[in-house]
Protein backbone atom coordinates (compact mmCIF):
# COMPACT_ATOMS: atom_id res chain seq x y z
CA UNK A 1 0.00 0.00 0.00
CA UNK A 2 1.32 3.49 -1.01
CA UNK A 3 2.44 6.14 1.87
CA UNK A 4 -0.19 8.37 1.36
CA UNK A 5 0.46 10.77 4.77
CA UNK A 6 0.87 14.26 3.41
CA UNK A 7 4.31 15.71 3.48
CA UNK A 8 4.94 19.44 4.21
CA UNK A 9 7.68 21.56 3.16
CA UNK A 10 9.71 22.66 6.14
CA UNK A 11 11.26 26.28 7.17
CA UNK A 12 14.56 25.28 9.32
CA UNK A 13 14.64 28.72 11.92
CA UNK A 14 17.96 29.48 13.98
CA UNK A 15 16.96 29.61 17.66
CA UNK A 16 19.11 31.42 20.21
CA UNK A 17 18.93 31.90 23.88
CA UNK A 18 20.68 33.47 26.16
CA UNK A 19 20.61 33.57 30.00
CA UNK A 20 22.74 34.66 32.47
CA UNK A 21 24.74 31.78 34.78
CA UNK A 22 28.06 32.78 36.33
CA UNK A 23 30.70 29.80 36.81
CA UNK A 24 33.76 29.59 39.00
CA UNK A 25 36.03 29.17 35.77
CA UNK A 26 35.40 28.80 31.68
CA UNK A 27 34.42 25.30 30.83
CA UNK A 28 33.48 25.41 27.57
CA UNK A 29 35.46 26.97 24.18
CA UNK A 30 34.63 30.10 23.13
CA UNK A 31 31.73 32.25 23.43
CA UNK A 32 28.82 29.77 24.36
CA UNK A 33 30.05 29.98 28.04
CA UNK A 34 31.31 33.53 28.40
CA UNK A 35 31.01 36.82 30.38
CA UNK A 36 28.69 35.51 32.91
CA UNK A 37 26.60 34.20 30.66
CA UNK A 38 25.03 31.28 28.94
CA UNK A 39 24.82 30.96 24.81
CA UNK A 40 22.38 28.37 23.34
CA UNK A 41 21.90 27.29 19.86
CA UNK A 42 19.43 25.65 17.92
CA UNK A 43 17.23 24.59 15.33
CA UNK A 44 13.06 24.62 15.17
CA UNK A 45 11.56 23.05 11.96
CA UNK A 46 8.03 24.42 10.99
CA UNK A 47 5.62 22.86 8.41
CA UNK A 48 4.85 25.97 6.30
CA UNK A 49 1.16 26.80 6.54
CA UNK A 50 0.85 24.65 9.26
CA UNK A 51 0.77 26.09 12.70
CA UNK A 52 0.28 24.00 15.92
CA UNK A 53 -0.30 24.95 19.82
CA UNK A 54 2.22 21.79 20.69
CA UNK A 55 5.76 21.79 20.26
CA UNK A 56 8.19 18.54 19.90
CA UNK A 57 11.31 19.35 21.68
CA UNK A 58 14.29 16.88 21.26
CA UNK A 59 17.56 17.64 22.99
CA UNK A 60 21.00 15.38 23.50
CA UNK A 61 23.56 16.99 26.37
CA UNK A 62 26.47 16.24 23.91
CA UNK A 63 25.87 16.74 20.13
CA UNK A 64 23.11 18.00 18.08
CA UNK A 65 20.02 16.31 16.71
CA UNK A 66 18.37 18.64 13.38
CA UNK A 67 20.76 15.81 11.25
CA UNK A 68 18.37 13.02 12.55
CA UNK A 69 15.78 11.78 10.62
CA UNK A 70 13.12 11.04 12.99
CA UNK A 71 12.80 14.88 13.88
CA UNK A 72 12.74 16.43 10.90
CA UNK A 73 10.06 13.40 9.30
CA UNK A 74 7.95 14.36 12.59
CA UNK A 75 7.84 18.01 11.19
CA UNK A 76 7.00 17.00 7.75
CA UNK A 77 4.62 15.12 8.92
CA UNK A 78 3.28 18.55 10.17
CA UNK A 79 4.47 18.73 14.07
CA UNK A 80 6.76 22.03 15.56
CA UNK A 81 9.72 20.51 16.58
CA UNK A 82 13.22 22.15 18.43
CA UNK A 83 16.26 20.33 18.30
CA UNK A 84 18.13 22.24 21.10
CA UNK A 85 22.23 22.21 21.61
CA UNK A 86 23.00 22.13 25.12
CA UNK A 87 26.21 24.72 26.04
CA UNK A 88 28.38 21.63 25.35
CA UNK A 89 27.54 20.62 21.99
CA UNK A 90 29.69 18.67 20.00
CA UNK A 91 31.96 18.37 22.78
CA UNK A 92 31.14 16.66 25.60
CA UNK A 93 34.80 16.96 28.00
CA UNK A 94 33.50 19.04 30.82
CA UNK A 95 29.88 18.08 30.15
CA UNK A 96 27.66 18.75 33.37
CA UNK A 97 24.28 17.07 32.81
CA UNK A 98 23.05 19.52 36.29
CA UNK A 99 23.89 22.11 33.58
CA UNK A 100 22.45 20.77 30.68
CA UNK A 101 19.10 20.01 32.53
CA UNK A 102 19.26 24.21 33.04
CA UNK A 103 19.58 24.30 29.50
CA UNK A 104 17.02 22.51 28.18
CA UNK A 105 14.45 24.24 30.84
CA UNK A 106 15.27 27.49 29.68
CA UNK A 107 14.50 26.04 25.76
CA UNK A 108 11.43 24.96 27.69
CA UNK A 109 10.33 28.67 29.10
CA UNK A 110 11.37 30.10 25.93
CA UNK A 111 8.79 27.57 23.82
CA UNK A 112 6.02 28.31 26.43
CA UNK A 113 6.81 32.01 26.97
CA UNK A 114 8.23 33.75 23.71
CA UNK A 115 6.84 31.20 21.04
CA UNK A 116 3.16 30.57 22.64
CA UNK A 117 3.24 26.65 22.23
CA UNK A 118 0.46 25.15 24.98
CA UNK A 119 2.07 21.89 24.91
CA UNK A 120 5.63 20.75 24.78
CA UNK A 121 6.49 17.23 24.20
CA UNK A 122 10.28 15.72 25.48
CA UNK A 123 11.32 13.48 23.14
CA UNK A 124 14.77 11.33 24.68
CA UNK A 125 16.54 10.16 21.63
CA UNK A 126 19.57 7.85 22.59
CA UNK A 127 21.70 9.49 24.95
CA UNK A 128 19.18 12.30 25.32
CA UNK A 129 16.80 9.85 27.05
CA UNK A 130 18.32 9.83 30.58
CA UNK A 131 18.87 14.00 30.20
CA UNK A 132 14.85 14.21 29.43
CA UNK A 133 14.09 11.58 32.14
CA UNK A 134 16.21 13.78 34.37
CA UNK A 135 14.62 17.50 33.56
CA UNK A 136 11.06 15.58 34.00
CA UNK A 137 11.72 14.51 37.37
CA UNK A 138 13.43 17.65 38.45
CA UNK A 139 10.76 19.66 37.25
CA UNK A 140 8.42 17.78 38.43
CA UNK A 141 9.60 17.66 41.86
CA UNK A 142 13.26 19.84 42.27
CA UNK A 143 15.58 18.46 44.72
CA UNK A 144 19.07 18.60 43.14
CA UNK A 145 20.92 20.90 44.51
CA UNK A 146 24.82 20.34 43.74
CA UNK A 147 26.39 18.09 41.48
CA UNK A 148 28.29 14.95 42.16
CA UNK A 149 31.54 16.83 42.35
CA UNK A 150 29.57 19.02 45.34
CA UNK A 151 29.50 22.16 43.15
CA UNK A 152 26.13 24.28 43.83
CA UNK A 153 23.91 23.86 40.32
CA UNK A 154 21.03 25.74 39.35
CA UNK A 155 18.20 23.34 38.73
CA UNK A 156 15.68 24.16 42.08
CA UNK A 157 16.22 28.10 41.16
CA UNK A 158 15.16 27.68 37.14
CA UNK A 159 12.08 26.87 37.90
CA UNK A 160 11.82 24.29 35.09
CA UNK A 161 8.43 24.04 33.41
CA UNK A 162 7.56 20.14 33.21
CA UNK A 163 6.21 18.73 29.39
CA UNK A 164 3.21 17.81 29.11
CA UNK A 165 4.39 14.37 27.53
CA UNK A 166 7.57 11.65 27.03
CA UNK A 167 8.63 9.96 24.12
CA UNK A 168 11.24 7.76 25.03
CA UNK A 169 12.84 6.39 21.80
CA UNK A 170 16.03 4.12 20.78
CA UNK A 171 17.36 5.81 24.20
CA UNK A 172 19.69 3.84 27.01
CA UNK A 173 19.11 4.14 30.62
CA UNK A 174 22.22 6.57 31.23
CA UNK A 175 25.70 7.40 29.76
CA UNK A 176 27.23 6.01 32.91
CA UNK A 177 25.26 2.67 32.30
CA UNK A 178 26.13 2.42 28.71
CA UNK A 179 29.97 3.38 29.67
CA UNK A 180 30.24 0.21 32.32
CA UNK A 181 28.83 -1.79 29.65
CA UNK A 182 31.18 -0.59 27.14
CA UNK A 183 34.64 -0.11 28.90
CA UNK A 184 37.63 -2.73 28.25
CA UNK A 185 38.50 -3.88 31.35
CA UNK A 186 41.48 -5.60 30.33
CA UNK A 187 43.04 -2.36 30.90
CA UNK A 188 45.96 -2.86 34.01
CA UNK A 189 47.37 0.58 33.83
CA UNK A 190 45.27 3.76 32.62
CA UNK A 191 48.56 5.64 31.56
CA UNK A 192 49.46 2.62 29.78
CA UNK A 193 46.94 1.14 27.31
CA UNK A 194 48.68 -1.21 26.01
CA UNK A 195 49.56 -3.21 29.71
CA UNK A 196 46.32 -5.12 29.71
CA UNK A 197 45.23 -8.59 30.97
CA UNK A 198 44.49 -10.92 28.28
CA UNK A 199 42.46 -13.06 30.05
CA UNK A 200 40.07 -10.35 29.92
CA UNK A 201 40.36 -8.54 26.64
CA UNK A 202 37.74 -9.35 24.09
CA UNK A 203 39.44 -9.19 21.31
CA UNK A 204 42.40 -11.55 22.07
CA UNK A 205 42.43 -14.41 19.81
CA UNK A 206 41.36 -16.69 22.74
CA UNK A 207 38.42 -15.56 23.11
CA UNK A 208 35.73 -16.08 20.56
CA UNK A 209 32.16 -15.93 20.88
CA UNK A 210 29.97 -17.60 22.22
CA UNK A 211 31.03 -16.07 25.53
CA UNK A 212 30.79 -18.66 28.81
CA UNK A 213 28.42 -17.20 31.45
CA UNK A 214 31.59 -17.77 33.81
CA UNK A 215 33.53 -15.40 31.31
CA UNK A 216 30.59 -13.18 31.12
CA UNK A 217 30.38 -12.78 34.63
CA UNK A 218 34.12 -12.40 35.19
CA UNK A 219 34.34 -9.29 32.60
CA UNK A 220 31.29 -7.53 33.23
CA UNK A 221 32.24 -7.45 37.14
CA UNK A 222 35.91 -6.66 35.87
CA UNK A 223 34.14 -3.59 33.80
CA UNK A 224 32.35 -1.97 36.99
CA UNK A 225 35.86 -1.94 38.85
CA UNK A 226 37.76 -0.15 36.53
CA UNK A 227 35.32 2.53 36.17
CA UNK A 228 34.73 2.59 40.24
CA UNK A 229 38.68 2.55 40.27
CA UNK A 230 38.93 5.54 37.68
CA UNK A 231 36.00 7.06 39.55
CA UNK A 232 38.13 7.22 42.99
CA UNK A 233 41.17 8.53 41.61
CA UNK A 234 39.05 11.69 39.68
CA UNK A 235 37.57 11.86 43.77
CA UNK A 236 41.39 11.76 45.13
CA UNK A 237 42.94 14.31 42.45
CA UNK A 238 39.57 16.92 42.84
CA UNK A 239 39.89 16.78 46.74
CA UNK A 240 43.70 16.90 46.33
CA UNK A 241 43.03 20.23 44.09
CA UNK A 242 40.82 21.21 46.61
CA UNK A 243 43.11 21.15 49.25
CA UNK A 244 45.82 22.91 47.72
CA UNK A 245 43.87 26.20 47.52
CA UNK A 246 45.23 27.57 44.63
CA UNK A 247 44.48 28.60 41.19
CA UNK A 248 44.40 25.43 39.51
CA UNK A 249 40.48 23.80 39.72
CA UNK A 250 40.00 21.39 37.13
CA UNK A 251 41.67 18.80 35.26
CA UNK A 252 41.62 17.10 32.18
CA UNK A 253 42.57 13.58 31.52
CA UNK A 254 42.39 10.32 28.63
CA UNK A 255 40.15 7.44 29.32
CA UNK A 256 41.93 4.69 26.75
CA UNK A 257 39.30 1.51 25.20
CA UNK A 258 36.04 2.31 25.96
CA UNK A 259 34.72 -0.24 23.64
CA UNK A 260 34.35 -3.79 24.57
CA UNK A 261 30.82 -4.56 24.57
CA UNK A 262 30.54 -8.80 24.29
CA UNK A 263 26.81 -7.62 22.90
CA UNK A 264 27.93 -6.68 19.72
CA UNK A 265 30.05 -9.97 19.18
CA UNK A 266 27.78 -12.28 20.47
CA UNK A 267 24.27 -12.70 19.63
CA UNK A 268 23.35 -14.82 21.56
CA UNK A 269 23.74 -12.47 24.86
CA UNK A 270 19.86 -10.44 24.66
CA UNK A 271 18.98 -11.43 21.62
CA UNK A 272 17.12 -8.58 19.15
CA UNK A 273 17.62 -8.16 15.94
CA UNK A 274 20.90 -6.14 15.96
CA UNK A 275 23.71 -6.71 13.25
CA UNK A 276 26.90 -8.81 14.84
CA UNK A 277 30.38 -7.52 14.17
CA UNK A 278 29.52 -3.32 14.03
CA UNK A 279 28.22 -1.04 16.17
CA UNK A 280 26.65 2.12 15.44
CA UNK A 281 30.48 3.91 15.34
CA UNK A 282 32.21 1.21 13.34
CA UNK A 283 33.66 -2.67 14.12
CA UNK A 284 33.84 -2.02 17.94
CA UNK A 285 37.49 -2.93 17.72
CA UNK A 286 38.27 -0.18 16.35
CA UNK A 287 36.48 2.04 18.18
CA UNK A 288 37.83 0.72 21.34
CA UNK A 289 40.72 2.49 20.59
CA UNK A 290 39.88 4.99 18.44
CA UNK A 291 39.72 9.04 18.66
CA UNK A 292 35.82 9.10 19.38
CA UNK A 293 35.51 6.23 21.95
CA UNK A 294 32.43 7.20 25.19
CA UNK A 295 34.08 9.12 27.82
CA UNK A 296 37.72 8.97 26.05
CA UNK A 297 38.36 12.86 27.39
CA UNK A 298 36.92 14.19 30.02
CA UNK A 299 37.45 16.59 33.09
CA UNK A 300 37.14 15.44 36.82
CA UNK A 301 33.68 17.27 37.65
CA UNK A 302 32.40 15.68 34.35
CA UNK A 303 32.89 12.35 34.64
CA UNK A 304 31.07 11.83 38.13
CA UNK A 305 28.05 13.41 36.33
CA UNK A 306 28.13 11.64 33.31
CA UNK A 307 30.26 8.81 33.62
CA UNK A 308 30.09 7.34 37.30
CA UNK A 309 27.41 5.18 38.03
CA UNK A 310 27.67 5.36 41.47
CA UNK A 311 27.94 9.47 41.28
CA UNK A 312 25.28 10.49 38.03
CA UNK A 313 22.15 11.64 38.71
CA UNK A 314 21.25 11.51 35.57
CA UNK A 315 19.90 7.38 36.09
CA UNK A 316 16.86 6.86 34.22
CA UNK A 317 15.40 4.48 35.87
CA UNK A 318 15.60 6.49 39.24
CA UNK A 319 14.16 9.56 37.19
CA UNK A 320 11.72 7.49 35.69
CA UNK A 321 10.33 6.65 38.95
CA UNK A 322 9.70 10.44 39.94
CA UNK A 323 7.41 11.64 36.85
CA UNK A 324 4.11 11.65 35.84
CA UNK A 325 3.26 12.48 32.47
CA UNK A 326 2.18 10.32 29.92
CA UNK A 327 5.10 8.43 28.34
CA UNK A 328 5.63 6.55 24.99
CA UNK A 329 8.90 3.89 25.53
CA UNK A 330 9.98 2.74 21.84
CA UNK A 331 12.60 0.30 21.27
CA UNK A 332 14.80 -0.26 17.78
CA UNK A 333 14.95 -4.04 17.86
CA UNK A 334 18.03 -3.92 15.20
CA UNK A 335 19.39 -1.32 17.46
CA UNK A 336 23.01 -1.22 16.89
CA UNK A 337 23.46 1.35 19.82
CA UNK A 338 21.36 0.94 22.59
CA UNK A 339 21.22 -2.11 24.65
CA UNK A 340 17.96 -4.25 24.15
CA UNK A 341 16.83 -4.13 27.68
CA UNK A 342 17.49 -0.52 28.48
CA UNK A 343 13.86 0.46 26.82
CA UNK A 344 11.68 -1.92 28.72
CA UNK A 345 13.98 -0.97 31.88
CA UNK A 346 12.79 2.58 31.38
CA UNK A 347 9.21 1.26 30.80
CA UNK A 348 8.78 -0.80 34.03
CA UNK A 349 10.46 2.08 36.53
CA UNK A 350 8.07 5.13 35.17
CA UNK A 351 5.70 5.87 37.79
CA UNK A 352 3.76 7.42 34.67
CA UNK A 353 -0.13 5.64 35.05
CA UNK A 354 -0.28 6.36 31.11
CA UNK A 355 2.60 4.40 29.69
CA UNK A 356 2.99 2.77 26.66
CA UNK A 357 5.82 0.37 25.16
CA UNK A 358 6.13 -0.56 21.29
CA UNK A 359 9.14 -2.21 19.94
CA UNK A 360 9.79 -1.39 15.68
CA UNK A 361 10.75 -4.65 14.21
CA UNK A 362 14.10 -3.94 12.31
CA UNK A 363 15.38 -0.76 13.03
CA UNK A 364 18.31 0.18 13.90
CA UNK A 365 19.63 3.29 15.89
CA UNK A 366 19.40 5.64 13.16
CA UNK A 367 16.90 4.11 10.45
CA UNK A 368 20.10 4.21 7.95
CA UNK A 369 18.61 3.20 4.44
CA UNK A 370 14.85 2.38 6.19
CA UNK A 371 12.42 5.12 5.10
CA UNK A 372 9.59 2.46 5.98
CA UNK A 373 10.35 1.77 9.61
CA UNK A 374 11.19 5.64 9.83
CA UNK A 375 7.42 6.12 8.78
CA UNK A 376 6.47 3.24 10.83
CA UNK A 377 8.08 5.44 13.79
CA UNK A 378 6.39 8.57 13.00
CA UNK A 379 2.84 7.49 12.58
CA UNK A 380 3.02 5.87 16.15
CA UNK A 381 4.39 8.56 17.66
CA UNK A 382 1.55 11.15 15.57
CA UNK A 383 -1.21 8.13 16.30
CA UNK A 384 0.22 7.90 20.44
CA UNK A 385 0.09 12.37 20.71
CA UNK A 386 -3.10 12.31 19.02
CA UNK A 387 -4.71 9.86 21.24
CA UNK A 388 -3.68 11.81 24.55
CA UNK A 389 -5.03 15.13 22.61
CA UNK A 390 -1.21 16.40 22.32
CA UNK A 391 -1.28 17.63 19.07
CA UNK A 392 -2.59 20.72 19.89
């Protein structure tokens, strides 16, 4: 049967905001982060001719999103969407999801406020799903205060404005999750990536898929104690900082292999749908070592927001307990990103009475080469807002 949903042209308009937010030192490059205040970029698609009281927002803390398909077929399928950069865009070193959260409520009062919209929509897209699961909660009920690294943060004083929906969709439950489940742990000396312990590096020639549960077991336990052990020295070299007194506040450092995920070897291990032997970056081998590896650079307040598990609060399972609204969970079952529990993890913790979970047979993260599943995505998501009278 022919596609016959009608299509409408699209007018891409540059979005800025700017608010003020004063900072102990620069964290970001250039002018996004400068005197005493706080520069934010981004793109809203509008379907020419067609206006709309509800507004789509999608938002990632790290990169941005107008590039996707799935937001730009929602707005020619005649929704208002924002794709909003955070104040780390594209780089995501001294990333601060307490930050970002700020961010993307002041994209929030600007939609509401400036541009009229009645309803705003959160849409999490991969690693924007634990930052919208995060702003939801905190503006739903505000208790973060500081960050991990004990730094006051500006979330209870924003006075974020809750969406009036959730679309959860190809997302994972948290960077910090998705980094234990990544990281080589056959890494002995972090200074040194090349001293490693063969018995537990994936891609030694001894080890070959199908994976032992005993082998399983061994490495992903191996995994969580090389991040806990990177997570105490960034504790030991802030509070040695600290102590000192002087100028010096922050540091930067190199997080080698950050790629060794047995899931995209072994198909066997949570079984979906996902290609064997790639990953969304590449063959993960490569990537393990490669320039654009998860949490490769990264300053010491960073990482225990982003990338401890112990530290983030950016979990989305423990955000998804604390909201309310109505929430759409979608998984990609050819994901080649996300893991293929993290979407019906997300499902079962939202305290959300209306929640609803549909998996897209064959998709993968990005819907590379798949206009049908793309359409398949959009017309649940149009058919789900429509249904909760969100589409203004």
């Amino acid at each position: 049967m022919a596609d016959t949903t009608p299509r409408y042209p699209i007018d891409a308009e540059w979005v800025h905001i700017k608010f003020a937010q004063s900072s102990a030192f620069k964290e970001v490059y250039g002018f996004a982060g400068t005197q005493g205040f706080v520069n934010l970029e981004g793109i809203r698609y509008v379907p020419r001719g067609k206006p709309s009281k509800t507004l789509l927002l999608y938002m990632h803390p790290a990169t941005t999103l107008q590039l996707l398909p799935m937001p730009r077929a929602m707005a020619e399928s005649g929704m208002h969407v924002l794709c909003a950069g955070s104040r780390y865009q594209r780089n995501d070193s001294a990333l601060i999801m307490e930050n970002v959260v700020v961010d993307l409520g002041a994209y929030m009062r600007h939609a509401r406020e400036v541009w009229g919209y009645e309803k705003v929509v959160v849409v999490g897209w991969s690693g924007g799903g634990s930052l919208a699961l995060f702003y939801q909660s905190q503006a739903e009920h505000p208790t973060v205060t500081h960050t991990p690294a004990g730094d006051p943060c500006g979330i209870v004083e924003a006075g974020l404005i809750p969406a009036d929906g959730f679309i959860f969709q190809a997302a994972h439950v948290s960077r910090a999750v998705v980094l234990t489940d990544w990281i080589d742990p056959s890494v002995l000396d972090e200074n040194d990536p090349d001293k490693r312990d063969p018995e537990l590096d994936l891609y030694h020639p001894d080890h070959k898929p199908p994976y032992s549960a005993e082998f399983l077991a061994r490495f992903r336990a191996a995994q969580l104690a090389r991040v806990r052990r990177r997570t105490a020295w960034v504790k030991e070299t802030l509070e040695m900082l600290r102590k000192r007194g002087g100028l010096e506040m922050e540091r930067g450092f190199v997080t080698h292999r950050t790629m060794a995920e047995p899931r995209f070897l072994d198909g066997r291990i949570e079984p979906n749908d996902r290609p064997i032997g790639t990953c969304f970056t590449g063959v993960p081998e490569t990537v393990n070592t490669g320039p654009v590896g998860l949490a490769r650079f990264s300053t010491l307040r960073a990482w225990l927001s982003q990338w401890s598990p112990d530290d983030t609060n950016a979990h989305g399972e423990k955000s998804a307990a604390k909201i309310s609204v109505p929430l759409l969970a979608i998984e990609h079952s050819a994901d080649d990103a996300v893991p293929q529990p993290h979407t019906q993890r997300i499902y079962d913790a939202a305290a959300s009475r209306d929640k609803t979970m549909k998996v897209i047979p064959g998709a993968t993260h990005y819907f590379s080469g798949q206009p049908e599943h793309l359409q398949q995505a959009v017309t649940l998501c149009t058919e789900w807002l429509a249904s909760r009278k969100l589409l203004g």
